[in-house]
C-alpha atoms as a PDB file:
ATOM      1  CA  UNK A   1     -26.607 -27.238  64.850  1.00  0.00           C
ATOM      2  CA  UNK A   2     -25.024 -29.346  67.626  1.00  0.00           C
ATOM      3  CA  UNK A   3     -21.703 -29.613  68.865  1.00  0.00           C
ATOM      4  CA  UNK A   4     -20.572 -31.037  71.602  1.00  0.00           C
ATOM      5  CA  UNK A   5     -24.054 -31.111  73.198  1.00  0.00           C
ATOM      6  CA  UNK A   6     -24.718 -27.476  73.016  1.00  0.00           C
ATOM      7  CA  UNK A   7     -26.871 -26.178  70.542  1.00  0.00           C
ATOM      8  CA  UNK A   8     -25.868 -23.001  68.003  1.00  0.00           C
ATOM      9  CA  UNK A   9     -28.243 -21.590  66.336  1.00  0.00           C
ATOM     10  CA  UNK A  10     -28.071 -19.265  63.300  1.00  0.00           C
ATOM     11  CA  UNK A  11     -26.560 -16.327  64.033  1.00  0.00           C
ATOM     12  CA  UNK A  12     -24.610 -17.309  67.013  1.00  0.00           C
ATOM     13  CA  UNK A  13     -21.551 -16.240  67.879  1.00  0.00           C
ATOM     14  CA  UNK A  14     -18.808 -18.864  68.368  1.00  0.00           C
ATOM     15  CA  UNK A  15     -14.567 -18.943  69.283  1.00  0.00           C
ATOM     16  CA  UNK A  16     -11.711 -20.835  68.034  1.00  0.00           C
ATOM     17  CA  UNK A  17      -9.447 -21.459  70.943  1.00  0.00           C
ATOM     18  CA  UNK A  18      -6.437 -22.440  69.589  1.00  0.00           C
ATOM     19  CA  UNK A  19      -4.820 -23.248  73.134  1.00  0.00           C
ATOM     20  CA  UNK A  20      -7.842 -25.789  73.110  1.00  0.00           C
ATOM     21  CA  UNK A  21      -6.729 -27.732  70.118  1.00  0.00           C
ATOM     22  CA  UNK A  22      -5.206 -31.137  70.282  1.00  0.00           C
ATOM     23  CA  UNK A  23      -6.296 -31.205  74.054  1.00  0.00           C
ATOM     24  CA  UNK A  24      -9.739 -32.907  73.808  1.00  0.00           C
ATOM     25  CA  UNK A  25      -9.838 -35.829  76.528  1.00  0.00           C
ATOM     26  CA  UNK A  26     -12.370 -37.856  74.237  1.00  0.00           C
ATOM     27  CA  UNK A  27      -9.854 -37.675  71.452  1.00  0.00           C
ATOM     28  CA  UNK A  28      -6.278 -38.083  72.994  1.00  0.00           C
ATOM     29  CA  UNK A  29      -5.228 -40.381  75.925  1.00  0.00           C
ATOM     30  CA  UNK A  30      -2.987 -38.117  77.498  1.00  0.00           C
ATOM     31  CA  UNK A  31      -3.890 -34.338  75.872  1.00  0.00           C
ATOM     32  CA  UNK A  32      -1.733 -32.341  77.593  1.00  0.00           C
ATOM     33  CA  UNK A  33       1.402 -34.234  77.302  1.00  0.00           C
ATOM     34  CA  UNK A  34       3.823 -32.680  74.133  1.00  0.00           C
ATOM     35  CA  UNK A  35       3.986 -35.994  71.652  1.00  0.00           C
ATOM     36  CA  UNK A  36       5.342 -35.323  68.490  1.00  0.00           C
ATOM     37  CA  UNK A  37       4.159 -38.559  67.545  1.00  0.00           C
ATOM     38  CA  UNK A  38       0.790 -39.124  68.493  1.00  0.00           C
ATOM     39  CA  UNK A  39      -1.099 -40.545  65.851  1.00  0.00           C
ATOM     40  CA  UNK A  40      -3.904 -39.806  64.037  1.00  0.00           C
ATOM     41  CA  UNK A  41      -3.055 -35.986  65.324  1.00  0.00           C
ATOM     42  CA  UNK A  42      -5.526 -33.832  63.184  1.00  0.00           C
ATOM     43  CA  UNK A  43      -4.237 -30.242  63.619  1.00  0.00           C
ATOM     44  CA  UNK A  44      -6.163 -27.322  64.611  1.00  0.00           C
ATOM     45  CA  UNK A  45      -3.503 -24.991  64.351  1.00  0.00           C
ATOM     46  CA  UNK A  46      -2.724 -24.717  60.101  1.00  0.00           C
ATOM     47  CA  UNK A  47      -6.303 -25.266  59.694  1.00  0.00           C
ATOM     48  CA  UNK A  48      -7.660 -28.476  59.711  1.00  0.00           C
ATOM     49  CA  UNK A  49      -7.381 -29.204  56.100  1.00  0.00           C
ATOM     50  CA  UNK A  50      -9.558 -28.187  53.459  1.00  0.00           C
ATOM     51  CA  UNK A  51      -9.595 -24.713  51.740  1.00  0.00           C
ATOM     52  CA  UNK A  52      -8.060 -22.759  54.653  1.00  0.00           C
ATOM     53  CA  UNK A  53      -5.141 -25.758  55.457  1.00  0.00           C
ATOM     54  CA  UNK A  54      -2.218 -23.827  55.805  1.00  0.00           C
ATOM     55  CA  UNK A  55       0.164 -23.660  52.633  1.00  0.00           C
ATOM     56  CA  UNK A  56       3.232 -23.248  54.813  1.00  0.00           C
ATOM     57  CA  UNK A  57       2.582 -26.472  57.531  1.00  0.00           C
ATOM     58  CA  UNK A  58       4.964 -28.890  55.762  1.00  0.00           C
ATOM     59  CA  UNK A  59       7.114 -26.451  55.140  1.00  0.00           C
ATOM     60  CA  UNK A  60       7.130 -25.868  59.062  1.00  0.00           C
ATOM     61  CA  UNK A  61       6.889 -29.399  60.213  1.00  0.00           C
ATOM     62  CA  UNK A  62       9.916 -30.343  57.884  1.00  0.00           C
ATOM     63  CA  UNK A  63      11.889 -26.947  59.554  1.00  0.00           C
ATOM     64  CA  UNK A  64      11.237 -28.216  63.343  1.00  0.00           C
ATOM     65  CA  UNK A  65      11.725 -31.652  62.290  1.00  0.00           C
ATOM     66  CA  UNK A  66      15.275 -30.908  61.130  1.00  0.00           C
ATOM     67  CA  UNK A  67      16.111 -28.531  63.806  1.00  0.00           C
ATOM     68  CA  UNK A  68      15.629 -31.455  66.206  1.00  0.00           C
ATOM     69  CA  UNK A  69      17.525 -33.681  64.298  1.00  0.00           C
ATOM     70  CA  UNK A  70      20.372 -31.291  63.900  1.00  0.00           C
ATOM     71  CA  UNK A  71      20.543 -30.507  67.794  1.00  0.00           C
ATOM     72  CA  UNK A  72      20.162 -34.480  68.731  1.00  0.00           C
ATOM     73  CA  UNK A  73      23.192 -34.655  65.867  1.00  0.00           C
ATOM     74  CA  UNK A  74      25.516 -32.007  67.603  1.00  0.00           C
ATOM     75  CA  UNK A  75      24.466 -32.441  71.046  1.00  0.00           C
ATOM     76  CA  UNK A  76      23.394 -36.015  71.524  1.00  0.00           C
ATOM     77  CA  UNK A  77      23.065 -36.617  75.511  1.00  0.00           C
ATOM     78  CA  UNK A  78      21.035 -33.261  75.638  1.00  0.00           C
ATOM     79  CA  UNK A  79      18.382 -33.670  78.167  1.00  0.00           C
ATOM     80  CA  UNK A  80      15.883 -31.731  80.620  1.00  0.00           C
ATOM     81  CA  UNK A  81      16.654 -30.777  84.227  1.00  0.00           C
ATOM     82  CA  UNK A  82      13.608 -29.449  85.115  1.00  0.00           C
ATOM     83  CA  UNK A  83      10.067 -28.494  84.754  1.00  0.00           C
ATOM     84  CA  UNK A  84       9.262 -26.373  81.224  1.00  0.00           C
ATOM     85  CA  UNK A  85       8.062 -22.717  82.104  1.00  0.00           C
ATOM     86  CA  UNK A  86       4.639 -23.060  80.093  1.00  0.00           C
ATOM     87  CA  UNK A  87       3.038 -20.196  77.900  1.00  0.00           C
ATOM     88  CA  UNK A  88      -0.471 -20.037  78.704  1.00  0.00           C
ATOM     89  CA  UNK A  89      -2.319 -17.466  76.749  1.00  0.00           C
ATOM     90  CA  UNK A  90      -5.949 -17.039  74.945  1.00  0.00           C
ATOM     91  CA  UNK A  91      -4.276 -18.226  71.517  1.00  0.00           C
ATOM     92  CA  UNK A  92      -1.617 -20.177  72.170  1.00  0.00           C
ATOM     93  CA  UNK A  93       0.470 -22.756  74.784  1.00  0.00           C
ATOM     94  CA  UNK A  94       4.052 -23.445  74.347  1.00  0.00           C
ATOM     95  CA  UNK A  95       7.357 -23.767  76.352  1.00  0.00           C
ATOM     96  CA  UNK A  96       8.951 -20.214  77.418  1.00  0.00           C
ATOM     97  CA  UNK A  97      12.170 -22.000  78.821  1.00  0.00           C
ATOM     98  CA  UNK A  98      13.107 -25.721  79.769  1.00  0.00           C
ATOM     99  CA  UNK A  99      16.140 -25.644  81.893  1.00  0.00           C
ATOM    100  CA  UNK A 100      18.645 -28.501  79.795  1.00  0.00           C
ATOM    101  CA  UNK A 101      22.026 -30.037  80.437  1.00  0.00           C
ATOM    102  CA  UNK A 102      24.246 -31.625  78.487  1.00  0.00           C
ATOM    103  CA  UNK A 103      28.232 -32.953  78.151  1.00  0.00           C
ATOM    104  CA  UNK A 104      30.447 -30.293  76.509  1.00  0.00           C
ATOM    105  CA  UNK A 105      32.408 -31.357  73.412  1.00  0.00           C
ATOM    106  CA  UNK A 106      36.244 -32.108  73.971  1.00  0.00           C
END
């Protein structure tokens, strides 16, 4: 087999890097920038669809989807005031902190 111009043969070991997915240049225009929109966005992460698709990812797009719509609700002018403090590791990336601002309520 072939992928991605390197060939596996049988019996070859191969890796899943999960910090990978989403992040191919030949796939997305800007890979490393967060877009919860991007579209088509085929997702590494619950498993690609299939037999081993994730049973829980609706569940947890729905949960983050409401979380942000609840804290753009109650705090509406919310916004970043600096850089994010990135999570790099060998499974995932992510946001440790994002310094935010916003007005208190009256």
């Amino acid at each position: 087999v072939e992928l991605g111009g390197v060939q596996i043969a049988a019996g070859d070991k191969v890796t899943l890097w999960y910090g990978s997915a989403n992040r191919d240049e030949s796939k997305f225009a800007d890979p490393w920038r967060f877009d919860v929109t991007r579209h088509p966005n085929p997702h590494v992460g619950f498993g690609g669809g299939g037999a081993h698709f994730c049973l829980g990812a609706n569940l947890a797009r729905r949960e983050i989807t409401v979380a942000f719509e609840e804290l753009h609700r109650l705090v509406p002018d919310i916004h970043a005031v600096g850089e994010p403090d990135l999570l790099h590791s060998a499974f995932i990336h992510g946001i440790k902190r994002l310094p935010v601002a916003w007005t208190p309520p009256r």
